[in-house]
C-alpha atoms as a PDB file:
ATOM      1  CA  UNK A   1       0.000   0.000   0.000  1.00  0.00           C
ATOM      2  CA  UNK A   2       1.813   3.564  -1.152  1.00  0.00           C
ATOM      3  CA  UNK A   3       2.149   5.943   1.473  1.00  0.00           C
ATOM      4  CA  UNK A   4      -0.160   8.884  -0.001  1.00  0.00           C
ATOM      5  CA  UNK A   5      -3.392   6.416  -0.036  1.00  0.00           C
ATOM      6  CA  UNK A   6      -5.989   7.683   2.177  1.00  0.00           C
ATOM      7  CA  UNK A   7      -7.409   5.555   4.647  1.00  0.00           C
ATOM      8  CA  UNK A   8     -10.883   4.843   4.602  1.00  0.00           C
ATOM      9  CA  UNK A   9     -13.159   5.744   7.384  1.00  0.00           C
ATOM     10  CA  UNK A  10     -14.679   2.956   9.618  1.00  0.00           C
ATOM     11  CA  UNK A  11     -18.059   2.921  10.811  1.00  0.00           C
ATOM     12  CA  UNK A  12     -18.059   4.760  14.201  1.00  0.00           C
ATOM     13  CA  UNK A  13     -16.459   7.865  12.208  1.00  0.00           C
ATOM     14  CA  UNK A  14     -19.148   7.640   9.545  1.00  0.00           C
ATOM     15  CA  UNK A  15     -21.673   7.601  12.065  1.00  0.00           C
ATOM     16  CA  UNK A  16     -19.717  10.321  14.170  1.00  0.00           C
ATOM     17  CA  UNK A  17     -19.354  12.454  10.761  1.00  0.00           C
ATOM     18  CA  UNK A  18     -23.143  12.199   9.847  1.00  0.00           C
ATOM     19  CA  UNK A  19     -24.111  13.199  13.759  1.00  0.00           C
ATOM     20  CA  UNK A  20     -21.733  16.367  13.503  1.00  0.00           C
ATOM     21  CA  UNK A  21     -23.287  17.316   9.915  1.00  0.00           C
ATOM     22  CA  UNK A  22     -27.114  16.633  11.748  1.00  0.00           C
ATOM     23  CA  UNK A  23     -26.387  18.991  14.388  1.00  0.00           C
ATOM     24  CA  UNK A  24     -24.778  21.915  13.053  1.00  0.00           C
ATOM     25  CA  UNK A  25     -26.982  21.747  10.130  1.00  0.00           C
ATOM     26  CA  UNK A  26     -30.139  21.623  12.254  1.00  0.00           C
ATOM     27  CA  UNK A  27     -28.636  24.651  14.316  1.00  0.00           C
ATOM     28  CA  UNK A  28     -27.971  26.503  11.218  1.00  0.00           C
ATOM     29  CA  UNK A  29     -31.299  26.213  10.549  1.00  0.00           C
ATOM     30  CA  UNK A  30     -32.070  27.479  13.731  1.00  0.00           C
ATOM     31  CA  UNK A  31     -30.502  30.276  13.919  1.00  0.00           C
ATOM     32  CA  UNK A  32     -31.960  31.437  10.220  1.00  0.00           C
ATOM     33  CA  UNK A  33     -35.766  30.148  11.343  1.00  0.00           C
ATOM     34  CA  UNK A  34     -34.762  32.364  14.450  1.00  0.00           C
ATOM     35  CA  UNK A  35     -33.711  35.460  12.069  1.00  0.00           C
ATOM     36  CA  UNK A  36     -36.333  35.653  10.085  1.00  0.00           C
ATOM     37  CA  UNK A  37     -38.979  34.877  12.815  1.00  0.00           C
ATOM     38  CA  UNK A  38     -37.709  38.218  13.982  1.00  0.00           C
ATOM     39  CA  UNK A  39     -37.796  40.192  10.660  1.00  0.00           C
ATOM     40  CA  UNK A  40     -41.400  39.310  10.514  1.00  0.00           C
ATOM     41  CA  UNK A  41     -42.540  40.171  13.927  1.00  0.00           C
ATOM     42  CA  UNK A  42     -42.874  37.054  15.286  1.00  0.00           C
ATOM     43  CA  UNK A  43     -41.808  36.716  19.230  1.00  0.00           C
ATOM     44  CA  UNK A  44     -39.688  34.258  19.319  1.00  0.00           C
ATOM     45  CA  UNK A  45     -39.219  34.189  23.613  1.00  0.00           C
ATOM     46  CA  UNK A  46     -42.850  31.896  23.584  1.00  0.00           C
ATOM     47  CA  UNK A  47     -43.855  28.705  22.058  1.00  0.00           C
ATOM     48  CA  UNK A  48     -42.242  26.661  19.807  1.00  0.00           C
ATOM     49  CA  UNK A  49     -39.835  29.467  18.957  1.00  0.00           C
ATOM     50  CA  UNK A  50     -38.944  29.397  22.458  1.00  0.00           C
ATOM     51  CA  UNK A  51     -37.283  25.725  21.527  1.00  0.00           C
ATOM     52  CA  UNK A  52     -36.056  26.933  18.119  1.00  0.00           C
ATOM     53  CA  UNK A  53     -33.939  29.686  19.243  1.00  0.00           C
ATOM     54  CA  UNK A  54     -32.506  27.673  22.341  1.00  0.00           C
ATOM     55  CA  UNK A  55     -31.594  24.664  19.722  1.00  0.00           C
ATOM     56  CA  UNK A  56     -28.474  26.387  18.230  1.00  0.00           C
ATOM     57  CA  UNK A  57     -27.083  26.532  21.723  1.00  0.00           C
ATOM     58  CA  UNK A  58     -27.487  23.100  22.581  1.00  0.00           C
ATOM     59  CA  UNK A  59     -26.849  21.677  18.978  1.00  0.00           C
ATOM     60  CA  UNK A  60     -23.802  23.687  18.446  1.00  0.00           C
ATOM     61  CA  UNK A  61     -22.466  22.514  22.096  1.00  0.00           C
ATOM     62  CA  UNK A  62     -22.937  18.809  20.852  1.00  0.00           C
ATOM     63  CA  UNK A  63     -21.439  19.156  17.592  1.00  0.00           C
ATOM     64  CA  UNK A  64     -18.272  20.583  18.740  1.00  0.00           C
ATOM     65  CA  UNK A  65     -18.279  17.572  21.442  1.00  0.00           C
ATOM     66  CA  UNK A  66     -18.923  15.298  18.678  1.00  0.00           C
ATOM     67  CA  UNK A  67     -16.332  16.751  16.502  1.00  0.00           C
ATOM     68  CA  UNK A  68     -13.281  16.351  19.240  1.00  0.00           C
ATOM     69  CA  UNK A  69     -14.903  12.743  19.876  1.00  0.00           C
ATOM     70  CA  UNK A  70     -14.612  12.304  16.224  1.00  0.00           C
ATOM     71  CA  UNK A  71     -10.917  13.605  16.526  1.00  0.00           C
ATOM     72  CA  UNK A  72      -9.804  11.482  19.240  1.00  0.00           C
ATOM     73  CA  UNK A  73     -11.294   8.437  17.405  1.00  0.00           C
ATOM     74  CA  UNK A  74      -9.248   8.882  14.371  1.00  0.00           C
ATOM     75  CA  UNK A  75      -6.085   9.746  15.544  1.00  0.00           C
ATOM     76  CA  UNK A  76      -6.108   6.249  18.157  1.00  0.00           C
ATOM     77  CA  UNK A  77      -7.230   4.892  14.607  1.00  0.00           C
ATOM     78  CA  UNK A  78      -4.467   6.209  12.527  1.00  0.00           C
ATOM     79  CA  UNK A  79      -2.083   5.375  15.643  1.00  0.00           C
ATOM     80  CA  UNK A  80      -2.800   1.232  15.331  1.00  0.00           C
ATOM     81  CA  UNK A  81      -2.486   1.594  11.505  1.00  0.00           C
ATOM     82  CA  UNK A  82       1.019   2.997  11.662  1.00  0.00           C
ATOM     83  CA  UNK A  83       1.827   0.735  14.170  1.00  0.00           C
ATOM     84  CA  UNK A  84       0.784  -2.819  13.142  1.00  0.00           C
ATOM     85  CA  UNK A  85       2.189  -1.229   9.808  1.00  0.00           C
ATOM     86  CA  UNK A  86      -0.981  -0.773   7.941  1.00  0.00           C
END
């Protein structure tokens, strides 16, 4: 196996990539559903808007745990391959 071919990701950082893209995606969304509930007048502090515009800071929170989880899970990863010698 040459040296510049990427390794493929395993299962738990497929799954860890796809949770990371579902939360910051849904908090993006958030935050815009948030923006323009305000440019039309809506109050967002009641209701269901109450949830949407408290989700980016809990979804945003998770992602970036996810995403260091993710980290740590591919650098142990990439640490047996080198070692056992691919």
């Amino acid at each position: 196996m040459a040296n510049d071919t990427p390794v493929p990701l395993n299962r738990i950082e497929r799954i860890l990539r796809n949770m990371i893209a579902s939360a910051a995606g849904l908090s993006i969304l958030a935050i815009i559903a948030t923006i323009v509930g305000n440019l039309s007048g809506v109050n967002t502090r009641e209701g269901i808007w109450l949830t949407v515009t408290v989700l980016p800071f809990v979804g945003l929170t998770i992602a970036f745990l996810l995403i260091v989880a993710f980290l740590v899970v591919s650098v142990v990863r990439r640490r047996r391959l080198a070692q056992n010698g691919g």
